[in-house]
Protein backbone atom coordinates (compact mmCIF):
# COMPACT_ATOMS: atom_id res chain seq x y z
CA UNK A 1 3.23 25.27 -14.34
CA UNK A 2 2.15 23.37 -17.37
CA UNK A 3 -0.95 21.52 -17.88
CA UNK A 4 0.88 17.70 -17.44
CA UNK A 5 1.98 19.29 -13.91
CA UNK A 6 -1.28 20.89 -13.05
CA UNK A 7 -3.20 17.20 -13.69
CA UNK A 8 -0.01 15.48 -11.79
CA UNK A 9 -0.56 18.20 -8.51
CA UNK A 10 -4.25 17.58 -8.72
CA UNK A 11 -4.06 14.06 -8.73
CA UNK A 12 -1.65 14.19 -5.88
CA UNK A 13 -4.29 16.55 -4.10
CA UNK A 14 -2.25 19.32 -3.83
CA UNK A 15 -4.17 21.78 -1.99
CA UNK A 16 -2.36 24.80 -3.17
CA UNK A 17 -2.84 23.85 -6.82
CA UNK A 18 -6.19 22.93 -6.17
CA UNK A 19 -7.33 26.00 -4.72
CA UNK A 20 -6.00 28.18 -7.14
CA UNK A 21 -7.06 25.96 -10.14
CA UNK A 22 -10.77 25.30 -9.32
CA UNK A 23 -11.69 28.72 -7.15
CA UNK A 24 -8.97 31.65 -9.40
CA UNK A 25 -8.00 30.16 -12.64
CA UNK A 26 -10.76 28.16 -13.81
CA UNK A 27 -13.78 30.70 -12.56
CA UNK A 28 -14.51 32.36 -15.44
CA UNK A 29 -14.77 29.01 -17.23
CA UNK A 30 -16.91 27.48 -14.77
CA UNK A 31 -19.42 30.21 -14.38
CA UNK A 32 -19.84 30.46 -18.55
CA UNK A 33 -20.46 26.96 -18.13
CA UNK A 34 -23.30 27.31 -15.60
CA UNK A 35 -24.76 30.04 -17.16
CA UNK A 36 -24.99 27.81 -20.24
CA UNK A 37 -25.99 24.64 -19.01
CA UNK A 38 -28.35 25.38 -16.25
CA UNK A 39 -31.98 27.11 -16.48
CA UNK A 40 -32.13 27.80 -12.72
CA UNK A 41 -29.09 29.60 -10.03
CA UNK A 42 -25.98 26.94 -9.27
CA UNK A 43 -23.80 28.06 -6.30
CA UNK A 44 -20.61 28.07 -8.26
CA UNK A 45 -18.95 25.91 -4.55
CA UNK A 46 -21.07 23.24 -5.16
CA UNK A 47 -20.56 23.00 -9.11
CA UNK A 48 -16.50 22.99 -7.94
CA UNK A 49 -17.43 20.27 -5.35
CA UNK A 50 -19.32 18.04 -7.50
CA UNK A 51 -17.16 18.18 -10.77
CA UNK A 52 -14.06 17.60 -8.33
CA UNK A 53 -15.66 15.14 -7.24
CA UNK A 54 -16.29 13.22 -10.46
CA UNK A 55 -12.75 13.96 -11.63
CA UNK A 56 -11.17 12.54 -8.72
CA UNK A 57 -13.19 9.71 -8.59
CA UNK A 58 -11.75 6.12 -8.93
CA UNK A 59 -8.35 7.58 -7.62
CA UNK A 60 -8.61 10.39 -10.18
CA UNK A 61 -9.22 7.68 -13.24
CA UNK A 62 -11.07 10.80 -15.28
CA UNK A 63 -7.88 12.95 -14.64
CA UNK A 64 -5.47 10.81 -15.63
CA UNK A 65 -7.31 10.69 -19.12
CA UNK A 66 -5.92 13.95 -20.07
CA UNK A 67 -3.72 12.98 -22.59
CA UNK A 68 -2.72 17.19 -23.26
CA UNK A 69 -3.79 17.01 -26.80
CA UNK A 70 -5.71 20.35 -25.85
CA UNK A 71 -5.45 22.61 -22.99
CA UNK A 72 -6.53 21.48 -20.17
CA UNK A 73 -9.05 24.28 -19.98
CA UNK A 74 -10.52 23.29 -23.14
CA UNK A 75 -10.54 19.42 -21.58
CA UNK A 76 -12.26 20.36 -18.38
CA UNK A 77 -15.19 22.87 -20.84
CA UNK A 78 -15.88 19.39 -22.36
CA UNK A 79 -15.84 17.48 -19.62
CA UNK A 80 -18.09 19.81 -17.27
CA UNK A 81 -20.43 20.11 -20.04
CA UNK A 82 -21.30 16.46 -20.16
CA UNK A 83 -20.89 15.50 -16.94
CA UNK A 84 -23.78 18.33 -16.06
CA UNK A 85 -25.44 17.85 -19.34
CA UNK A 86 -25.93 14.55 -18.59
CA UNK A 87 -27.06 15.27 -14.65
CA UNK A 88 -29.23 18.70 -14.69
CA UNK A 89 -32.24 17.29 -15.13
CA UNK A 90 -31.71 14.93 -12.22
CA UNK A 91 -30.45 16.51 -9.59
CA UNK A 92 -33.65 17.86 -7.97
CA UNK A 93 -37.13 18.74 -8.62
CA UNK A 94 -37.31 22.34 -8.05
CA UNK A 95 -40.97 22.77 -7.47
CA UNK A 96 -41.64 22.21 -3.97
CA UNK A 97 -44.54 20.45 -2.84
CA UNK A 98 -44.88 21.52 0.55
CA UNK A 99 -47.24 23.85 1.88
CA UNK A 100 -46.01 25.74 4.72
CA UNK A 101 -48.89 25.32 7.24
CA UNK A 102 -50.00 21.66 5.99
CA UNK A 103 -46.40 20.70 7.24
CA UNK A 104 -46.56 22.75 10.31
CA UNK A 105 -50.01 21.12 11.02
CA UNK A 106 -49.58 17.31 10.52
CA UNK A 107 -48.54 16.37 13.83
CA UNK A 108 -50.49 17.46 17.04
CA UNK A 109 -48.84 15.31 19.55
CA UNK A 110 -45.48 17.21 18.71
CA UNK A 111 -44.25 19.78 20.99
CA UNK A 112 -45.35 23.24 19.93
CA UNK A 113 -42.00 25.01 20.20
CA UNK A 114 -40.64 22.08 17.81
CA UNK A 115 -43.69 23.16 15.50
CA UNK A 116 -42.60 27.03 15.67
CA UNK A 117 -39.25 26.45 15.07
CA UNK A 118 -39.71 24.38 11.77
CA UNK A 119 -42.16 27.27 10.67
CA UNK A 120 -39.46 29.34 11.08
CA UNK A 121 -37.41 27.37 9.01
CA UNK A 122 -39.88 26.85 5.87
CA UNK A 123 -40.41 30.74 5.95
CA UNK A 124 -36.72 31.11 6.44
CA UNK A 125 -36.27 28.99 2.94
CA UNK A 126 -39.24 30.46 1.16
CA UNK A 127 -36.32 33.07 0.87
CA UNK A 128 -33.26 31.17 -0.07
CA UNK A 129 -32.11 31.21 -4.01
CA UNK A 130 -30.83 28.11 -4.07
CA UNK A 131 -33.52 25.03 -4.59
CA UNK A 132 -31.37 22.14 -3.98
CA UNK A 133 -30.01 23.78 -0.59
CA UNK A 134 -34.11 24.05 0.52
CA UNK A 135 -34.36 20.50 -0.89
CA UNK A 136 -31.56 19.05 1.50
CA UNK A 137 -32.63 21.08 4.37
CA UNK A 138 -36.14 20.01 3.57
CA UNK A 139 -35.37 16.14 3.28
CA UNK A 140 -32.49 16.05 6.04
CA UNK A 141 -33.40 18.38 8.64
CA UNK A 142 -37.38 18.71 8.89
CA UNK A 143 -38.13 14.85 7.28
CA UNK A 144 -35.38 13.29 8.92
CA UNK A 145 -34.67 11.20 5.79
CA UNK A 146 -31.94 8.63 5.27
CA UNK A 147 -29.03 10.88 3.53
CA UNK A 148 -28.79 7.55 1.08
CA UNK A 149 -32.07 7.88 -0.08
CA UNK A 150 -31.84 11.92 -0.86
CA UNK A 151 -28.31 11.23 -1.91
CA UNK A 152 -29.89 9.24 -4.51
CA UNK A 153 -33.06 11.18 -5.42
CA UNK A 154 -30.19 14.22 -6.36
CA UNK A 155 -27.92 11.86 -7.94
CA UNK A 156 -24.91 12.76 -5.78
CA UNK A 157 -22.78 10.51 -3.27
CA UNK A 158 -23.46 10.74 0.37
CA UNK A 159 -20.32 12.36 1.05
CA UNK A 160 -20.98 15.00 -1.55
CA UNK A 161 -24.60 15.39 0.39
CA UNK A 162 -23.13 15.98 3.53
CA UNK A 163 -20.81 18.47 1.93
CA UNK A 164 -24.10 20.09 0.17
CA UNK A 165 -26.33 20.01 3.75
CA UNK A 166 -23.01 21.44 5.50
CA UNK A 167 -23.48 24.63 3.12
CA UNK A 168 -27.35 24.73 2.94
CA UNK A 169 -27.39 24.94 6.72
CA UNK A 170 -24.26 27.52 6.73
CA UNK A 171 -26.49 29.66 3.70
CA UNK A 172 -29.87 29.67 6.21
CA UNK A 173 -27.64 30.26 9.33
CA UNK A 174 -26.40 33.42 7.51
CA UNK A 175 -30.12 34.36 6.03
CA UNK A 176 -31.25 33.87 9.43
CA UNK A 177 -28.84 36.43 11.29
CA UNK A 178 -29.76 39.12 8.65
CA UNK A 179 -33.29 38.74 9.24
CA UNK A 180 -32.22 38.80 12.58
CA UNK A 181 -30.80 42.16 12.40
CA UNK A 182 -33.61 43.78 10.68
């Protein structure tokens, strides 16, 4: 498959092409690119997600600007690298500025086991690597915020947030069974 037919299946959402382009053939690319353009860890899904998501925006208007006067490889380096260039420094603060018991402690007239369980959860993500996962989980789950407003604090659409708070709470679920086993 040639690079014209690779842009044509994406565009068409091929799901196939898609998989195999974004998750196999375009992996070691991707993760050079994180390594390079971000000072803190990226889950390499949601880099996929969100660059997908900005190529296939506007019925895939950035896609169909491949004109295949490079690769398409070399097209997508360029791309990613500005696109996140551009975005890094506002996608979320990474310092957190929650204390653990302050949170835990603001609210009397809550129930207690509602109190335990959301200690549970900010010593549950204490542990996790990823900061913008503990952000969302932070802002969605335990602050009940309006996904437009954290959609826009991150600079990402809603539907990308949802797709971001689907894995943060899939990433704690699975810190929270290890724990559980030890």
């Amino acid at each position: 498959m040639n690079d014209k037919q690779i842009v044509e299946a994406l565009i068409a959402h091929d799901k196939q092409v898609t998989q195999q382009f974004f998750f196999k053939d375009c992996r070691p690319l991707f993760v050079s690119i994180i390594r390079r353009v971000f000072s803190y860890s990226v889950d390499y899904d949601e880099f996929v997600n969100e660059l997908y998501l900005h190529l296939m925006e506007n019925d895939g208007y950035r896609l169909r600007q491949y004109q295949g006067r490079s690769s398409i490889y070399q097209w997508l380096k360029i791309t990613a690298i500005r696109y996140f260039i551009a975005k890094r420094d506002r996608l979320i603060d990474m310092s957190s500025k929650d204390a653990l018991l302050g949170r835990a402690m603001q609210s009397q007239s809550v129930d207690n086991s509602t109190e335990v369980s959301k200690m549970d959860i900010e010593r549950l993500l204490t542990f996790m690597t990823n900061k913008r996962y503990v952000y969302v989980i932070r802002q969605l789950v335990l602050k009940d915020a309006e996904p437009e407003q954290v959609a826009q604090q991150i600079g990402v659409s809603v539907d990308n947030l949802y797709n971001i708070k689907r894995r943060a709470i899939a990433a704690l679920t699975k810190m929270a069974l290890k724990e559980a086993e030890i």
